[in-house]
C-alpha atoms as a PDB file:
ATOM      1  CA  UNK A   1     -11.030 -62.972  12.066  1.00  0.00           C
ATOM      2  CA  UNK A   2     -14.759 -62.577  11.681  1.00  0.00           C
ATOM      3  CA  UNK A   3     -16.904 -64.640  13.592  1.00  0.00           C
ATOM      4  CA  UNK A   4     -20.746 -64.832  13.269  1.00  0.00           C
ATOM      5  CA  UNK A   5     -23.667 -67.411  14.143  1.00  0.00           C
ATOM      6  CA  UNK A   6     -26.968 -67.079  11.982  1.00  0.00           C
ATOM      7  CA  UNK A   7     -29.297 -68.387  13.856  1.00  0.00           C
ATOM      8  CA  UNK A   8     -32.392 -68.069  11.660  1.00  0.00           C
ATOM      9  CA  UNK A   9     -34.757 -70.783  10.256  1.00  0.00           C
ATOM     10  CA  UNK A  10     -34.049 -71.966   7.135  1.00  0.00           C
ATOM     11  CA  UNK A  11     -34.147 -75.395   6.420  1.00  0.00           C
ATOM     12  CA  UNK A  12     -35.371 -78.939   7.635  1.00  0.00           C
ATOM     13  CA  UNK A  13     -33.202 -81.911   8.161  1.00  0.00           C
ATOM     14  CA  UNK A  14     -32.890 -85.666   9.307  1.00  0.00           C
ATOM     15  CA  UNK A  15     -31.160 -83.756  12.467  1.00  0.00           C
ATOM     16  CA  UNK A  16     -34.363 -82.215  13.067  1.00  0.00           C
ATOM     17  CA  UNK A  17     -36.852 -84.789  12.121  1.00  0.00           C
ATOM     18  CA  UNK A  18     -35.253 -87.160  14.661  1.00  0.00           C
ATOM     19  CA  UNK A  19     -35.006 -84.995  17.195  1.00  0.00           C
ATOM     20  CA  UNK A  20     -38.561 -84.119  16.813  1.00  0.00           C
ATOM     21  CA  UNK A  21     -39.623 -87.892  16.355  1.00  0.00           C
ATOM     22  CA  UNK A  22     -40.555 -88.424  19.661  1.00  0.00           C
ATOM     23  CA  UNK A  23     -42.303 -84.852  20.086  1.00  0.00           C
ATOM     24  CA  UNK A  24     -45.346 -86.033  17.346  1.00  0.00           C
ATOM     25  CA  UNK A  25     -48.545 -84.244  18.232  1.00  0.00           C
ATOM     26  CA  UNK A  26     -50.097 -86.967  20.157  1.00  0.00           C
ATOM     27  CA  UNK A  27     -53.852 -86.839  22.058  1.00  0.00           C
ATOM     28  CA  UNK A  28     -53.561 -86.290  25.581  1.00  0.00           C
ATOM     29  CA  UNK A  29     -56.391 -86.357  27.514  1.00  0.00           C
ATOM     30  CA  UNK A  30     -58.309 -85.173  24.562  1.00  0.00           C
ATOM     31  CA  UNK A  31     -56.398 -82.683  23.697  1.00  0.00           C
ATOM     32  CA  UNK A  32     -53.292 -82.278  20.989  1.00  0.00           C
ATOM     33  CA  UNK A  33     -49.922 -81.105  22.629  1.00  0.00           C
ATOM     34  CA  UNK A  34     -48.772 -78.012  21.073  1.00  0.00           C
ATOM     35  CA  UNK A  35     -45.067 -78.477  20.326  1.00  0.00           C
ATOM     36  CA  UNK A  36     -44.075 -75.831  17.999  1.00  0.00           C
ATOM     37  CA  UNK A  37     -44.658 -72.987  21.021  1.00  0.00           C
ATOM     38  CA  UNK A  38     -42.284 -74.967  22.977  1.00  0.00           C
ATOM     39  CA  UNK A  39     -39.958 -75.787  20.125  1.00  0.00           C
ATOM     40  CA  UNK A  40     -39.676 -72.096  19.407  1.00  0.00           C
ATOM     41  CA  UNK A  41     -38.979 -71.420  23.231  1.00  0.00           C
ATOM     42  CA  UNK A  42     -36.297 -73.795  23.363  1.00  0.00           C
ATOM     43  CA  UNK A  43     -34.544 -72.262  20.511  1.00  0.00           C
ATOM     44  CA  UNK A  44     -35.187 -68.800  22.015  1.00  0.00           C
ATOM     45  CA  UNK A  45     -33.435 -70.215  25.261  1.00  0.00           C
ATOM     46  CA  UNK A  46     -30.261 -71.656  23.120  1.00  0.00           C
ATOM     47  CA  UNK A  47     -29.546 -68.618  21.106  1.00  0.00           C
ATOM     48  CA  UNK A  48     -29.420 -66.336  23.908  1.00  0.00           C
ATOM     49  CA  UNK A  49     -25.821 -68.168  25.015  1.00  0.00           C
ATOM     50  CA  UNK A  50     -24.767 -68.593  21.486  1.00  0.00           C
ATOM     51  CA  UNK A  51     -25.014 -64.944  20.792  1.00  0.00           C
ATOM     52  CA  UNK A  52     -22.954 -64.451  24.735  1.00  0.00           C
ATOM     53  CA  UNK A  53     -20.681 -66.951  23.218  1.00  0.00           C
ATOM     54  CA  UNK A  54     -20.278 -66.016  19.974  1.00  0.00           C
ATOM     55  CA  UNK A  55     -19.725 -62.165  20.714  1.00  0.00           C
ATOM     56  CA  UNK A  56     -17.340 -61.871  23.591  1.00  0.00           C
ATOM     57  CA  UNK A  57     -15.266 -65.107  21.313  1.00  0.00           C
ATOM     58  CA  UNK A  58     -14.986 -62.877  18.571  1.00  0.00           C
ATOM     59  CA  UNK A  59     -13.965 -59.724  20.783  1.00  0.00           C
ATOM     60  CA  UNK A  60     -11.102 -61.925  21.783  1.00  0.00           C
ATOM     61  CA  UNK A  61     -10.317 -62.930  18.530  1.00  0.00           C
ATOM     62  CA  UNK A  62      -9.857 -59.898  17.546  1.00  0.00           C
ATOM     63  CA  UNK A  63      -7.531 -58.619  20.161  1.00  0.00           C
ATOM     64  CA  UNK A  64      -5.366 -61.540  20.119  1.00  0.00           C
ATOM     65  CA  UNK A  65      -2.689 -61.492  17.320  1.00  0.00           C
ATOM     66  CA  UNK A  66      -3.217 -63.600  14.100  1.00  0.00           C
ATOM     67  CA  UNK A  67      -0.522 -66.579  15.316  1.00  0.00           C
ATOM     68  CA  UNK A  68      -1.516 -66.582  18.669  1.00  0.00           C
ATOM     69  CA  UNK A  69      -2.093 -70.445  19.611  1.00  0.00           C
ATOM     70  CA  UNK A  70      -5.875 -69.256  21.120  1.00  0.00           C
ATOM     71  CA  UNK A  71      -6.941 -67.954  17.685  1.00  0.00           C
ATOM     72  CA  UNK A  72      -7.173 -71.995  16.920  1.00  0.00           C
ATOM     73  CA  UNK A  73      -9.002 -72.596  20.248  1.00  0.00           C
ATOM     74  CA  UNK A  74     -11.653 -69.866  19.426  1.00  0.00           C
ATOM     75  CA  UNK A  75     -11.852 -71.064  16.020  1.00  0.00           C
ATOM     76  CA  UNK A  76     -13.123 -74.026  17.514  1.00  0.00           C
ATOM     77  CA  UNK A  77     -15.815 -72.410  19.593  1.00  0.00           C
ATOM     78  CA  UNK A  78     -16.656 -70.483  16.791  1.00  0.00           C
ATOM     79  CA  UNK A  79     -17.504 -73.813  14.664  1.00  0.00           C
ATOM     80  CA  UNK A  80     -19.125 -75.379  17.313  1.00  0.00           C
ATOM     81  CA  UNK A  81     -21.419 -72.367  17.683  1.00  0.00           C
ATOM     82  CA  UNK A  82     -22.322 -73.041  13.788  1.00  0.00           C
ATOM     83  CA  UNK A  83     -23.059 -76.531  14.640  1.00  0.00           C
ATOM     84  CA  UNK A  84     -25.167 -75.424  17.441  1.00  0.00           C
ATOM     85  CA  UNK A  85     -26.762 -72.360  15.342  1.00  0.00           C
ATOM     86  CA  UNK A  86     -27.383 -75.062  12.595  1.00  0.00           C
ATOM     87  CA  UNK A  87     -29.091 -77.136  15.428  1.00  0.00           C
ATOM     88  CA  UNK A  88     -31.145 -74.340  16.232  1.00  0.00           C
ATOM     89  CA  UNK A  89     -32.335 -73.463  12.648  1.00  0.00           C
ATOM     90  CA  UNK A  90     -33.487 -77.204  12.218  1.00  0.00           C
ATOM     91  CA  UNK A  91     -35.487 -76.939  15.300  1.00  0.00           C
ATOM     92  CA  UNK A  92     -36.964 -73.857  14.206  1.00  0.00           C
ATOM     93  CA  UNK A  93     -38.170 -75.522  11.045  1.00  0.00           C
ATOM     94  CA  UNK A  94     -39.682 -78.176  12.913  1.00  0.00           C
ATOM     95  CA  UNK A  95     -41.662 -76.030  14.875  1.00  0.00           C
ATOM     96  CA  UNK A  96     -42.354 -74.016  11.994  1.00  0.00           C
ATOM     97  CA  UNK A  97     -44.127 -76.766   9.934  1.00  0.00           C
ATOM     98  CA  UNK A  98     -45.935 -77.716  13.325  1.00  0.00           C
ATOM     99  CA  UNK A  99     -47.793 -74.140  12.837  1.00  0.00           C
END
């Protein structure tokens, strides 16, 4: 069982639109926030787990046997560490369009 997360920017989505919604570059005190800085810290701070996660779940996975009843559990993980990773690549498109 193979388990990876790409977490690398590649697309933009209604995920990531919405999230950003609220985060518009809007005049404060003259001044424009700067939100893709912050956008590309947060996603910096997420992957760092994800990678944790993702790793030492696949070095399980591997030394469990096939039909153990855990290899469904970390199968789980394992997808929601896509969903997250997917999360993170919308993000990072965001922030990358902010540039």
């Amino acid at each position: 069982m193979t388990m990876t997360a790409n977490i690398i920017p590649t697309h933009e989505s209604e995920t990531a639109r919405g999230i950003t919604a609220g985060l518009e570059r809007e005049p404060v005190g003259g001044q424009k926030l700067e939100i893709a800085p912050e956008l590309g810290n947060l996603c910096h701070s997420l992957n760092q787990p994800l990678m944790a996660i993702s790793g030492l779940s696949g070095i399980i996975a591997m030394q469990l046997p096939e039909d153990d009843p855990l290899q469904s559990k970390i199968l789980k993980i394992t997808r929601q560490i896509e969903k997250m990773g997917s999360i993170t690549r919308e993000i990072m498109a965001v922030a990358c369009r902010e540039q």
